[in-house]
N, C-alpha and C. Protein backbone atom coordinates (compact mmCIF):
# COMPACT_ATOMS: atom_id res chain seq x y z
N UNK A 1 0.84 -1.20 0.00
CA UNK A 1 0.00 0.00 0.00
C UNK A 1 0.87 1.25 0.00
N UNK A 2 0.55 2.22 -0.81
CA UNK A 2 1.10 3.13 -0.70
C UNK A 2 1.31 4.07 0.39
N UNK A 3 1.93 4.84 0.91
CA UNK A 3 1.95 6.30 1.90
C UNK A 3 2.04 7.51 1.39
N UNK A 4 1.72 8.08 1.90
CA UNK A 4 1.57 9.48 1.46
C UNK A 4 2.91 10.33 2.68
N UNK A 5 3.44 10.90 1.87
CA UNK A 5 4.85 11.27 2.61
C UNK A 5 5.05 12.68 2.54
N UNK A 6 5.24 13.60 3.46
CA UNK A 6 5.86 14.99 3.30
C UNK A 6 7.32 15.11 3.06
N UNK A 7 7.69 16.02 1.94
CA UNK A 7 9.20 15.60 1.15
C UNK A 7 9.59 17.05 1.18
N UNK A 8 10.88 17.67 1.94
CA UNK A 8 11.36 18.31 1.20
C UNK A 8 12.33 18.33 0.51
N UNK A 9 12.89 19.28 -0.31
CA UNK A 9 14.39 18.92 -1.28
C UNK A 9 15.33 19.97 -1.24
N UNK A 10 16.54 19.53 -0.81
CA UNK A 10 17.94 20.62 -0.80
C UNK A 10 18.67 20.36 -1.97
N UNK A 11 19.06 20.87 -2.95
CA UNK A 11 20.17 21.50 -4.34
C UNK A 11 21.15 21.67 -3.03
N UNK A 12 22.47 21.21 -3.69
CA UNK A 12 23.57 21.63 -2.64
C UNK A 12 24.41 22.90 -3.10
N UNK A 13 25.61 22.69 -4.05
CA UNK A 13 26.44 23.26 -4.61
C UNK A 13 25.11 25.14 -4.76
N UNK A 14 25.49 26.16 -3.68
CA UNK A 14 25.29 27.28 -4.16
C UNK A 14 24.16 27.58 -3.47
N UNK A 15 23.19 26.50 -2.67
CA UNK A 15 22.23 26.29 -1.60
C UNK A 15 22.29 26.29 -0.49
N UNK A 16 23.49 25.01 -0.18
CA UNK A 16 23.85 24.84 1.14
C UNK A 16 25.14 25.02 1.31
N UNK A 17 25.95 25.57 0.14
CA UNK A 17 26.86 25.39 0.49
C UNK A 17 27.87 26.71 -0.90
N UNK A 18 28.32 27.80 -0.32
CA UNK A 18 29.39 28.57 -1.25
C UNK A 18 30.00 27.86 -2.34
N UNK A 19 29.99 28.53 -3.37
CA UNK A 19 30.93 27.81 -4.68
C UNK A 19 29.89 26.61 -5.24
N UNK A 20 30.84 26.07 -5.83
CA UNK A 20 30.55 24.55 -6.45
C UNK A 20 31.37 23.80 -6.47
N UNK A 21 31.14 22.08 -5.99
CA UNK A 21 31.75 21.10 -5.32
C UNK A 21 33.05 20.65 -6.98
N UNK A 22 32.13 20.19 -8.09
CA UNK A 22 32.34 20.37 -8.84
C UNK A 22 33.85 21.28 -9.25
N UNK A 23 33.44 22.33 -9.39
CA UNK A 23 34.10 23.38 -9.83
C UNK A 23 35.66 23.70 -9.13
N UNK A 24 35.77 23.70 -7.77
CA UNK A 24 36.37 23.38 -6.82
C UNK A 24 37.78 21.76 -6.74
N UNK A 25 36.94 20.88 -7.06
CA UNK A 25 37.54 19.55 -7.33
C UNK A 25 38.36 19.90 -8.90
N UNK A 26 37.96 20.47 -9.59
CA UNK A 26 38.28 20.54 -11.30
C UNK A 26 39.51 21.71 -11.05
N UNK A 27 39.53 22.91 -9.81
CA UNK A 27 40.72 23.75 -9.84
C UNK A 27 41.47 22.99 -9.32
N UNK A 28 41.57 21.90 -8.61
CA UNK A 28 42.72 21.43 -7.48
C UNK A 28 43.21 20.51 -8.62
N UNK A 29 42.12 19.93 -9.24
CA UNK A 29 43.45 18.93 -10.41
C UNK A 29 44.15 19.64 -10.72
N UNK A 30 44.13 20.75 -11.49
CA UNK A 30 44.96 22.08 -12.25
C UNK A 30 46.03 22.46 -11.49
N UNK A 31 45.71 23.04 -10.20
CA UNK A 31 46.96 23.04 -9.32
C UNK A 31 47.79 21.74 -8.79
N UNK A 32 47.21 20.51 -9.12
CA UNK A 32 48.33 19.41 -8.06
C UNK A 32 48.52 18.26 -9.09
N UNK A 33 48.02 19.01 -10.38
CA UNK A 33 48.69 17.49 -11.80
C UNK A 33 48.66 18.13 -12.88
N UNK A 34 49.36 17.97 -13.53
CA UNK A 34 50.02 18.51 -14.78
C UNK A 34 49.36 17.84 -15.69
N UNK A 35 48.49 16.51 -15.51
CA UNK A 35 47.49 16.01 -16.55
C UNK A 35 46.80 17.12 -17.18
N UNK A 36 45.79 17.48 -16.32
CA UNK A 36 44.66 18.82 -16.84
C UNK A 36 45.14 19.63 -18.10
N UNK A 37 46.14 19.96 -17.89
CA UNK A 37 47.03 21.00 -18.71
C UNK A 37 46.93 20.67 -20.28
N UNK A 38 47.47 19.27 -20.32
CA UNK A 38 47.21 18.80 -21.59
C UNK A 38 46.00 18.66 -22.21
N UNK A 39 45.08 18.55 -21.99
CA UNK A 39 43.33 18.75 -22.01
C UNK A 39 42.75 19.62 -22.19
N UNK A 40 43.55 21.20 -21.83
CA UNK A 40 42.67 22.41 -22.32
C UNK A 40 42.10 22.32 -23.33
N UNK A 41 42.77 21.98 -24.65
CA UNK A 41 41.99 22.02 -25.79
C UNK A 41 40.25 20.77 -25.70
N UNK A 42 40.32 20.64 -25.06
CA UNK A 42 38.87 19.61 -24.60
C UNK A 42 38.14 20.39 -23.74
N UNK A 43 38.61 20.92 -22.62
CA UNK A 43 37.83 21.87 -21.43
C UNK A 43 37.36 22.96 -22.61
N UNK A 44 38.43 23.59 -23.81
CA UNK A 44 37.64 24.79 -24.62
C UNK A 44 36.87 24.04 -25.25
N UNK A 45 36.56 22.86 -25.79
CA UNK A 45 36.00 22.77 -26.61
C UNK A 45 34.46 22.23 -26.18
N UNK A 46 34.33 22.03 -24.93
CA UNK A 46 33.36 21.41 -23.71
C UNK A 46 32.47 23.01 -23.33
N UNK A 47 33.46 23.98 -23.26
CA UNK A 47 32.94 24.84 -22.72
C UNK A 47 32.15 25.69 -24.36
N UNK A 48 32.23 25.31 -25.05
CA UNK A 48 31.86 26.03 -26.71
C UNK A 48 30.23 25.13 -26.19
N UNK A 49 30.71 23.83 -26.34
CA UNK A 49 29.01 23.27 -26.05
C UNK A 49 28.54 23.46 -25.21
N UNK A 50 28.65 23.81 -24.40
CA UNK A 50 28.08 24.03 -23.10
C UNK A 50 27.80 25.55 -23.54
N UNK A 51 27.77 26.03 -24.27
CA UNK A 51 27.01 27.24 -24.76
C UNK A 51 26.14 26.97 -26.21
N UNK A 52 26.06 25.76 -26.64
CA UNK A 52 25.02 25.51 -27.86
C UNK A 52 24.23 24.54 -27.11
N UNK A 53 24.73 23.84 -26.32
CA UNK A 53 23.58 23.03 -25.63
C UNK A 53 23.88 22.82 -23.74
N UNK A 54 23.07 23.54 -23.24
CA UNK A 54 23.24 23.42 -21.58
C UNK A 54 22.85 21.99 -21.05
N UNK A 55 22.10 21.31 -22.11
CA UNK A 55 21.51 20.10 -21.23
C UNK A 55 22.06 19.29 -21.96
N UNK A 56 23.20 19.14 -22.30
CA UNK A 56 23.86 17.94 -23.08
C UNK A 56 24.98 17.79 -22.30
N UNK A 57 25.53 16.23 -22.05
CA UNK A 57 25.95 15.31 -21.23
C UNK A 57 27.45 15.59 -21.82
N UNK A 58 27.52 15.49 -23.44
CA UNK A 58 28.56 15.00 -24.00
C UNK A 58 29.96 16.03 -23.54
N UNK A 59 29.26 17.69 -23.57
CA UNK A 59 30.52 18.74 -23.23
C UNK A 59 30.83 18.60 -21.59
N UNK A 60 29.67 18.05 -20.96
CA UNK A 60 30.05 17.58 -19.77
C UNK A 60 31.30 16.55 -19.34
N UNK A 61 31.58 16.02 -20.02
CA UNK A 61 32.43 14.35 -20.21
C UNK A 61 33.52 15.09 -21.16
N UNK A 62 33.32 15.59 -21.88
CA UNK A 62 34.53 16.25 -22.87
C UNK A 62 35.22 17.35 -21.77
N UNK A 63 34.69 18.11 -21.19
CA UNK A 63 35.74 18.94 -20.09
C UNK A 63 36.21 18.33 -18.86
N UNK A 64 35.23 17.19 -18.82
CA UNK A 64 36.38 16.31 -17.41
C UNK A 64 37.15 15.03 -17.71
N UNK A 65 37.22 15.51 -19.28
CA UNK A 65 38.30 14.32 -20.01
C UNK A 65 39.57 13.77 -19.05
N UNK A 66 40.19 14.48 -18.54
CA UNK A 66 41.18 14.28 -17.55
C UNK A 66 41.32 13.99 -16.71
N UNK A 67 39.92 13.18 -15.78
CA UNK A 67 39.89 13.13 -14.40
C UNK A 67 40.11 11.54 -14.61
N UNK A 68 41.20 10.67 -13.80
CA UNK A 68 41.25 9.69 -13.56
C UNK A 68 40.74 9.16 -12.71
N UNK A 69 40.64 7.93 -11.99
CA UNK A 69 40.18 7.12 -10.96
C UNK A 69 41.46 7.26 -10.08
N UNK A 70 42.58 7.32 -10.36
CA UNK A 70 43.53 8.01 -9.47
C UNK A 70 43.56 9.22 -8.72
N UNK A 71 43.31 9.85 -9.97
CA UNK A 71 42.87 11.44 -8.95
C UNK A 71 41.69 11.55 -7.88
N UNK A 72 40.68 10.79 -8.76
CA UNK A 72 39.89 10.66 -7.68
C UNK A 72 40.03 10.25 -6.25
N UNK A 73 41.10 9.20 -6.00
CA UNK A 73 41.71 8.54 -4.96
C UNK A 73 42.31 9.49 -4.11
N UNK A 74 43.05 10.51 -5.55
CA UNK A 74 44.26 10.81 -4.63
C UNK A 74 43.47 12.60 -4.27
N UNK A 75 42.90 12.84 -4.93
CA UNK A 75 42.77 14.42 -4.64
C UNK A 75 41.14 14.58 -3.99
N UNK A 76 40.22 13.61 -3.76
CA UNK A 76 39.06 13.92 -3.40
C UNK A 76 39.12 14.31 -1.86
N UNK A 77 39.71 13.49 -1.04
CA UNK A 77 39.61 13.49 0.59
C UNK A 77 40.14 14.97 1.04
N UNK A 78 41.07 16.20 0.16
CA UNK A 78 41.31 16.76 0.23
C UNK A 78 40.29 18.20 0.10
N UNK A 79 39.80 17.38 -1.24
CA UNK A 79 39.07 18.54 -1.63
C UNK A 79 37.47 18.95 -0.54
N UNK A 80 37.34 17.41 -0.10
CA UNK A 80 35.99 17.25 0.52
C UNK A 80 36.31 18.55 1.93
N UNK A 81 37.43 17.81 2.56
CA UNK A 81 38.19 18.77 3.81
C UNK A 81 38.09 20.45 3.88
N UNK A 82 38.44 20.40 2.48
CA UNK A 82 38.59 21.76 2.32
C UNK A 82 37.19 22.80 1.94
N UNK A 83 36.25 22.30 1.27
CA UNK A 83 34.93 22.78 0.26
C UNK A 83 33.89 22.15 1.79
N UNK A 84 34.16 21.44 2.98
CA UNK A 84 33.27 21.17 3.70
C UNK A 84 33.26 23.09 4.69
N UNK A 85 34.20 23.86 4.54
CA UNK A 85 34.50 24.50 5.26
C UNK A 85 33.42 25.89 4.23
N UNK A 86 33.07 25.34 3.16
CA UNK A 86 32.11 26.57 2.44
C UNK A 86 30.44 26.37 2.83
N UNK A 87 30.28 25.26 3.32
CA UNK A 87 29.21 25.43 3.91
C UNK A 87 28.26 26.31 3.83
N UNK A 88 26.97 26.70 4.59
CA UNK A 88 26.67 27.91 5.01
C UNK A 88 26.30 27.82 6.65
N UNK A 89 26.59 28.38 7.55
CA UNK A 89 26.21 28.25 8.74
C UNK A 89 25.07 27.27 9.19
N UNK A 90 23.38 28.14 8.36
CA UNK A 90 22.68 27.49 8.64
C UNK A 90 21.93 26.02 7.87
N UNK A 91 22.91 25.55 6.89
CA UNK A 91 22.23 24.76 6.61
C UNK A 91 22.23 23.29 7.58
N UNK A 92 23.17 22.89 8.24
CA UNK A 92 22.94 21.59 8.83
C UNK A 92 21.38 21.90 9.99
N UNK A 93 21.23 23.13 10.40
CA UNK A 93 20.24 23.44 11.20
C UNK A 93 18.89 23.28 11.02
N UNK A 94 18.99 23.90 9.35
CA UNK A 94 17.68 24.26 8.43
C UNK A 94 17.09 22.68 7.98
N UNK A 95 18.38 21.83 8.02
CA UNK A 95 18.05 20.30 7.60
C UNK A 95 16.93 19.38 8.70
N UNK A 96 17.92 20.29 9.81
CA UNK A 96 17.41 19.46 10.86
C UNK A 96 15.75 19.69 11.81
N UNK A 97 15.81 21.30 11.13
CA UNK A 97 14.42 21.58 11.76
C UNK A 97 13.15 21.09 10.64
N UNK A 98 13.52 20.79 8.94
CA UNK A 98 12.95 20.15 8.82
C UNK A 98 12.81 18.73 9.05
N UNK A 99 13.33 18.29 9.25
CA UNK A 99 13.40 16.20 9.82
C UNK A 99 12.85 16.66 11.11
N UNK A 100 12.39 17.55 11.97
CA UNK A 100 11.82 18.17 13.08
C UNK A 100 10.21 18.40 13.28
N UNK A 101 10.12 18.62 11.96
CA UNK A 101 8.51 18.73 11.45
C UNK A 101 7.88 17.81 11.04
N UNK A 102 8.67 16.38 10.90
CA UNK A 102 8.07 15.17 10.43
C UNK A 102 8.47 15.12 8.94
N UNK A 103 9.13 15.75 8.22
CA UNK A 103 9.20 15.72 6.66
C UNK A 103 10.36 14.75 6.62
N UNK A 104 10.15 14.13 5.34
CA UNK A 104 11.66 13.53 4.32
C UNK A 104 11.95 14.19 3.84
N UNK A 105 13.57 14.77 4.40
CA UNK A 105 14.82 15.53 3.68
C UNK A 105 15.31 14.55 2.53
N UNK A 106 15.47 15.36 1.72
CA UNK A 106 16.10 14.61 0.67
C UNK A 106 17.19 15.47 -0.35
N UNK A 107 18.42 15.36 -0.43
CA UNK A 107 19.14 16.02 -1.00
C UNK A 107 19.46 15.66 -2.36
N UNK A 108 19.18 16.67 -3.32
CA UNK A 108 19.01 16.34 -5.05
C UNK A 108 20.69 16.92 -5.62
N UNK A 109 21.75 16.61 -6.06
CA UNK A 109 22.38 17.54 -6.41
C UNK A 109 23.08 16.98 -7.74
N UNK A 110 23.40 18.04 -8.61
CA UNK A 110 23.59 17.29 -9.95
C UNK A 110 25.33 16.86 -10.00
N UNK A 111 25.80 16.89 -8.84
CA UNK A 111 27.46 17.24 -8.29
C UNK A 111 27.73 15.77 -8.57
N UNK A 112 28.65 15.44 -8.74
CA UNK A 112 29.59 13.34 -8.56
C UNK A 112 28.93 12.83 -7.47
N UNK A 113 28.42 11.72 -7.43
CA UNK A 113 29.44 10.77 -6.77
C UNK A 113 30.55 10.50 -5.72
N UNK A 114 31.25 11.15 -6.17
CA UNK A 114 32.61 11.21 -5.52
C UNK A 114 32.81 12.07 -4.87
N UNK A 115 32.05 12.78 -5.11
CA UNK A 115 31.65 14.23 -3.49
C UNK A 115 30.91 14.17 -2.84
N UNK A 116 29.38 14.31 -3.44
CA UNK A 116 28.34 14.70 -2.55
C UNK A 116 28.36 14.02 -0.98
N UNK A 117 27.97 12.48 -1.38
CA UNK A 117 27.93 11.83 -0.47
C UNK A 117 28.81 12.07 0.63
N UNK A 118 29.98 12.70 0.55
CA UNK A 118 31.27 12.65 1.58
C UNK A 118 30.78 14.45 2.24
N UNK A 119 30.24 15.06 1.25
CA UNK A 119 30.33 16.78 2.19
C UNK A 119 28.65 16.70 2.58
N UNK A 120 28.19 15.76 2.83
CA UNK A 120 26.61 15.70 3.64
C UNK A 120 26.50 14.73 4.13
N UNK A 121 27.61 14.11 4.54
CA UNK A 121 27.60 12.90 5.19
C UNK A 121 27.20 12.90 6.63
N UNK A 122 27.21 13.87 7.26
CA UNK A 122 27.20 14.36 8.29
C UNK A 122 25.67 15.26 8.67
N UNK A 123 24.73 15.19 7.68
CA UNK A 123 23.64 16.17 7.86
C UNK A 123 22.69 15.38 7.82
N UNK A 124 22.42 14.28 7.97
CA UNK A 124 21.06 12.97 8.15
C UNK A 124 19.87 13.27 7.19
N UNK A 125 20.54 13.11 5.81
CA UNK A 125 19.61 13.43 5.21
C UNK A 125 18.89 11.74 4.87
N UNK A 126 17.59 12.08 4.34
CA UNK A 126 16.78 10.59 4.43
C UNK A 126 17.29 9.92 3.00
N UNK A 127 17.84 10.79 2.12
CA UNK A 127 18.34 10.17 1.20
C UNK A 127 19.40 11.56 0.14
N UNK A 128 20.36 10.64 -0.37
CA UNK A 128 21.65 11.67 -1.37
C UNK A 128 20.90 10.94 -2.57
N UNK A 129 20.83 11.77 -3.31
CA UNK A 129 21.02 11.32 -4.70
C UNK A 129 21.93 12.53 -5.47
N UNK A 130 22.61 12.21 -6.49
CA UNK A 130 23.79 12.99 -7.05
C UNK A 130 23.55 12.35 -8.84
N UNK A 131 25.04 13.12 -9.45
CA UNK A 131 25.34 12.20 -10.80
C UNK A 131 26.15 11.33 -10.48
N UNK A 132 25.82 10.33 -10.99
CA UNK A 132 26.46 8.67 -10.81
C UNK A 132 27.46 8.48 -12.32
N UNK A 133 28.65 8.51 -11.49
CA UNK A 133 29.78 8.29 -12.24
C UNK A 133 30.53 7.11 -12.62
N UNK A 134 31.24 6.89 -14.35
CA UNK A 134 31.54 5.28 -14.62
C UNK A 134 32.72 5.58 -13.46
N UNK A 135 32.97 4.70 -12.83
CA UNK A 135 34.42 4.34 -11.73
C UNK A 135 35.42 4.14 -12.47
N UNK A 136 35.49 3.53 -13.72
CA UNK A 136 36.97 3.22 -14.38
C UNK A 136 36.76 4.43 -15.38
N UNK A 137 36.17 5.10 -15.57
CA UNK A 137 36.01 6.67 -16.72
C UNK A 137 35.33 7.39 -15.73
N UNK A 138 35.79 8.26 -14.45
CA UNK A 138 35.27 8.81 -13.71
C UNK A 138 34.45 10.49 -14.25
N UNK A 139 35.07 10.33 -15.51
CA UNK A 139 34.53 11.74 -16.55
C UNK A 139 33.13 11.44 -17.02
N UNK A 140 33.00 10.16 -17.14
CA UNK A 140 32.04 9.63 -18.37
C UNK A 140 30.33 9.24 -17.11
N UNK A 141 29.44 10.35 -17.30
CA UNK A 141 28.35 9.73 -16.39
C UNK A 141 27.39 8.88 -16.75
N UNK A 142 26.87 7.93 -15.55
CA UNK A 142 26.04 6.81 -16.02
C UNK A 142 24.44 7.42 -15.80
N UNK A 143 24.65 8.54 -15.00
CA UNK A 143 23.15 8.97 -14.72
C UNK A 143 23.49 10.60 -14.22
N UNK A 144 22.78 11.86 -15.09
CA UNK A 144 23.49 12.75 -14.74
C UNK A 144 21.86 13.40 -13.89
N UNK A 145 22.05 13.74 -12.72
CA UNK A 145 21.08 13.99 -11.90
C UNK A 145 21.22 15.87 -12.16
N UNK A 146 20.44 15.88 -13.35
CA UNK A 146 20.37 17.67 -13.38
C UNK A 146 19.18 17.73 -13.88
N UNK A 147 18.76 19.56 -13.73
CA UNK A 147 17.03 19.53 -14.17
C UNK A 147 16.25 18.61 -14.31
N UNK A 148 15.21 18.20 -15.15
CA UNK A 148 14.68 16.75 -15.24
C UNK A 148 15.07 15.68 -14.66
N UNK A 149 16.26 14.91 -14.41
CA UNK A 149 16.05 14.15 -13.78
C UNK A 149 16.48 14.28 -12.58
N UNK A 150 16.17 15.07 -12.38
CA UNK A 150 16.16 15.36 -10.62
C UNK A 150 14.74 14.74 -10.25
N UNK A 151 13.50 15.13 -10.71
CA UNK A 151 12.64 14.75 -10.67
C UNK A 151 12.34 12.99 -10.81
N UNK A 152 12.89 12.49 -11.98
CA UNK A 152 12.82 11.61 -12.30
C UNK A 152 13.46 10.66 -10.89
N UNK A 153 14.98 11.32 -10.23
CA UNK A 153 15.67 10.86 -9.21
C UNK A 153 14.50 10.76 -7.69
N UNK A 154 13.87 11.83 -7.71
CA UNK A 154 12.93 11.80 -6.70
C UNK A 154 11.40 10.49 -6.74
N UNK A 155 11.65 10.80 -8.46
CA UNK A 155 10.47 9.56 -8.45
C UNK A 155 10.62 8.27 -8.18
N UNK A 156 11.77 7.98 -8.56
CA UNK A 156 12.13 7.03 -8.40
C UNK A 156 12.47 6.49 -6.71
N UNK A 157 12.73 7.05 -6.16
CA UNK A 157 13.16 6.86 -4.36
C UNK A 157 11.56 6.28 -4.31
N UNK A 158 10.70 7.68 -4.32
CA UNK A 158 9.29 7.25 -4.32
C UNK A 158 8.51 5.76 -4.40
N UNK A 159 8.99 5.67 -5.64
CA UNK A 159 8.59 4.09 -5.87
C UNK A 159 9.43 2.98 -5.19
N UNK A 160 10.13 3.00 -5.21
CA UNK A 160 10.96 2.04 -4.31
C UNK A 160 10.46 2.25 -3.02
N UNK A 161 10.27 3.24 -2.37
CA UNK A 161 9.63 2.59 -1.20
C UNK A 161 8.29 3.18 -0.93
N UNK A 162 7.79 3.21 -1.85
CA UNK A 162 6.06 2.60 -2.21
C UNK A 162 5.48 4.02 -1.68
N UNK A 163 6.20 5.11 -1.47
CA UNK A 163 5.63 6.50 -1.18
C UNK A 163 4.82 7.62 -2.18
N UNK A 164 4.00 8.15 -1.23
CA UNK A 164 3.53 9.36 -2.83
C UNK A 164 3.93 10.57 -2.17
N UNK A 165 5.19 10.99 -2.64
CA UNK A 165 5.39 11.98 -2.52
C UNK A 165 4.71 13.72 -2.36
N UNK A 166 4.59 14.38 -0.91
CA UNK A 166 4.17 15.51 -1.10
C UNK A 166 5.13 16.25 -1.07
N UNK A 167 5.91 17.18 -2.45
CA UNK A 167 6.91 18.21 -2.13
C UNK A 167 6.76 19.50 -1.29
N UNK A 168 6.80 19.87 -0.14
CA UNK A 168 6.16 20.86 0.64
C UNK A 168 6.96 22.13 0.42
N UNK A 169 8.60 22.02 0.36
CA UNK A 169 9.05 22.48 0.13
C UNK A 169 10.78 22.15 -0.83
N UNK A 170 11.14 22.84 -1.60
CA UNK A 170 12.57 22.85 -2.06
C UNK A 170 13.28 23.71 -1.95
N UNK A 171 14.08 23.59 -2.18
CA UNK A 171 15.44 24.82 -1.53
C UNK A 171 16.45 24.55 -2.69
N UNK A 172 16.66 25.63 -3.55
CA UNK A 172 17.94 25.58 -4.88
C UNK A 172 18.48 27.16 -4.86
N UNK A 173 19.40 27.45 -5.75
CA UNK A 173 19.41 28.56 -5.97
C UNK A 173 19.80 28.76 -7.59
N UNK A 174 19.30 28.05 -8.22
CA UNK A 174 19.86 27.77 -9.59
C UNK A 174 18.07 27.53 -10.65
N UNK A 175 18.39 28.79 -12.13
CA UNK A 175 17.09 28.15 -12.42
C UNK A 175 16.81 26.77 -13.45
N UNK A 176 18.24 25.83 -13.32
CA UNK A 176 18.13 24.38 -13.89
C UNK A 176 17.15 23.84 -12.84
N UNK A 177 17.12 23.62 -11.58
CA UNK A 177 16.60 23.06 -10.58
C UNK A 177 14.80 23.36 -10.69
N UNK A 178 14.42 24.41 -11.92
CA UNK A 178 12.80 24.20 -11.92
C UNK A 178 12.08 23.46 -12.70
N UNK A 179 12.47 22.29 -12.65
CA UNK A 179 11.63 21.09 -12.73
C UNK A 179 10.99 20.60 -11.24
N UNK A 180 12.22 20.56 -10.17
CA UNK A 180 12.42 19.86 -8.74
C UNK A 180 11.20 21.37 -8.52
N UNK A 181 11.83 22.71 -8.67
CA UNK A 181 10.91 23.80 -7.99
C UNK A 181 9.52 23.44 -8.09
N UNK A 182 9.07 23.48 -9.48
CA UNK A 182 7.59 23.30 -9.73
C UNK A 182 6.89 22.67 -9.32
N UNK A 183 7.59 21.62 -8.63
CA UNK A 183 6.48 20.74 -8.35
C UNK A 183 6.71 20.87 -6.89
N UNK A 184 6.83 21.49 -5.98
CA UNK A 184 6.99 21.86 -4.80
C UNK A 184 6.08 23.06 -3.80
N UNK A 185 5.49 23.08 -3.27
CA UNK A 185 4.23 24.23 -2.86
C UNK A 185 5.09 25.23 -2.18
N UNK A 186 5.94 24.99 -1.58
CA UNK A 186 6.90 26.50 -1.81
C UNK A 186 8.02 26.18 -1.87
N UNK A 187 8.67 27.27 -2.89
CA UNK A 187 10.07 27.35 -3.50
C UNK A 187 11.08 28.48 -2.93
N UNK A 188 11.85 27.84 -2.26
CA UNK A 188 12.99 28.84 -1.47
C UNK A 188 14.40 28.82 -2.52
N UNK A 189 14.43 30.36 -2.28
CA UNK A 189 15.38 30.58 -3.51
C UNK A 189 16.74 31.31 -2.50
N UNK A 190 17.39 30.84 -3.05
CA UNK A 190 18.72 30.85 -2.12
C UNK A 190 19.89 31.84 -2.80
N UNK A 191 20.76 33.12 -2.26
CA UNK A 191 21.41 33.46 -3.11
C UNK A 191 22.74 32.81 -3.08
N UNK A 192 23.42 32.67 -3.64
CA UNK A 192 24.71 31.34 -3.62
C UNK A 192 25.79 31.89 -3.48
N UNK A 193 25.85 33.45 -3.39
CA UNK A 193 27.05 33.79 -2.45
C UNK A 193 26.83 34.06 -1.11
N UNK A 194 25.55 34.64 -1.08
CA UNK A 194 25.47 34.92 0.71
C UNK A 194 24.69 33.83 1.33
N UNK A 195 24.15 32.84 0.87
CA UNK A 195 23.66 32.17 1.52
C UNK A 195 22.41 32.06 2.05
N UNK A 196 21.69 33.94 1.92
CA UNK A 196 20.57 34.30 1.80
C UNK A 196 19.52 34.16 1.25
N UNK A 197 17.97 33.68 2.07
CA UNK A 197 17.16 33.68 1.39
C UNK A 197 16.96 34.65 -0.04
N UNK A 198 16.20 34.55 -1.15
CA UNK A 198 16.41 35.77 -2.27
C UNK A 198 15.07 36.45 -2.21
């Protein structure tokens, strides 16, 4: 039988947290491996598509041509250490007063794999979902959790454990994330440098 469930949803990178996790992990290769370097001509040519098409996967995977399963090893625990410190004050609070009200927290973020899970590990959320990355092509994604299927990511939790989702509220600060917004009865808009409601 189904349940009927109160859901809200946190966007991380720029919501809960300064910068982007992403973005952050991609400067530290640059500074601590000389791989990256050789690849510019892929990061320009990633970043050309990523201006003819925003929702295409492929310039996504073409600018993180360079990221190994090594680096990942070797430069993530660092980066997590460091990007856990951008935070925003109140989000572990804001998490917690909703799981306070009876709702399912649920954190949507279109970030790796290889981050998310490690910089909210610590905030009891009822469930991470992220982009799910190949492990031996850590560039190449198997499921990229942005706009649309964010939704699709939420539906899916849903069904698996036999819930009907009520979105009461979401929390983003980005306008890819209005698919997740729309369907939510109120939409908290976050500014992603101050951390401030908008």
């Amino acid at each position: 039988m189904l349940q009927k469930v109160d859901v809200v949803v946190f966007d991380f990178d720029g919501t809960l947290s300064a910068s982007d996790s992403n973005y952050e992990f991609f400067k530290y290769c640059f500074k601590h491996s000389v791989r990256p370097w050789f690849f510019l001509p892929c990061v320009f040519a990633g970043l050309i598509g990523a201006r003819l098409n925003k929702k295409g996967v492929w310039w996504r995977e073409t600018v993180r041509n360079f990221i190994t399963p090594q680096m990942v090893r070797d430069f993530v625990p660092t980066v997590i250490k460091e990007h856990k410190k951008n935070r925003f004050g109140w989000a572990k609070e804001i998490v917690e007063k909703e799981h306070a009200k009876g709702n399912k927290v649920l954190l949507i973020s279109a970030s790796p794999d290889y981050l998310i899970p490690h910089l909210v590990s610590d905030m009891k959320f009822d469930a991470v979902f992220c982009s799910q990355m190949d492990k031996e092509k850590p560039y190449k994604y198997k499921f990229l959790c942005w706009g649309k299927n964010k939704v699709v990511a939420l539906d899916k939790w849903a069904k698996d454990h036999k819930y009907i989702p009520n979105v009461v509220r979401a929390y983003s600060d980005s306008p890819s994330d209005m698919p997740i917004m729309e369907i939510a009865k109120e939409q908290v808009w976050i500014d992603p440098k101050t951390g401030l409601r908008k």
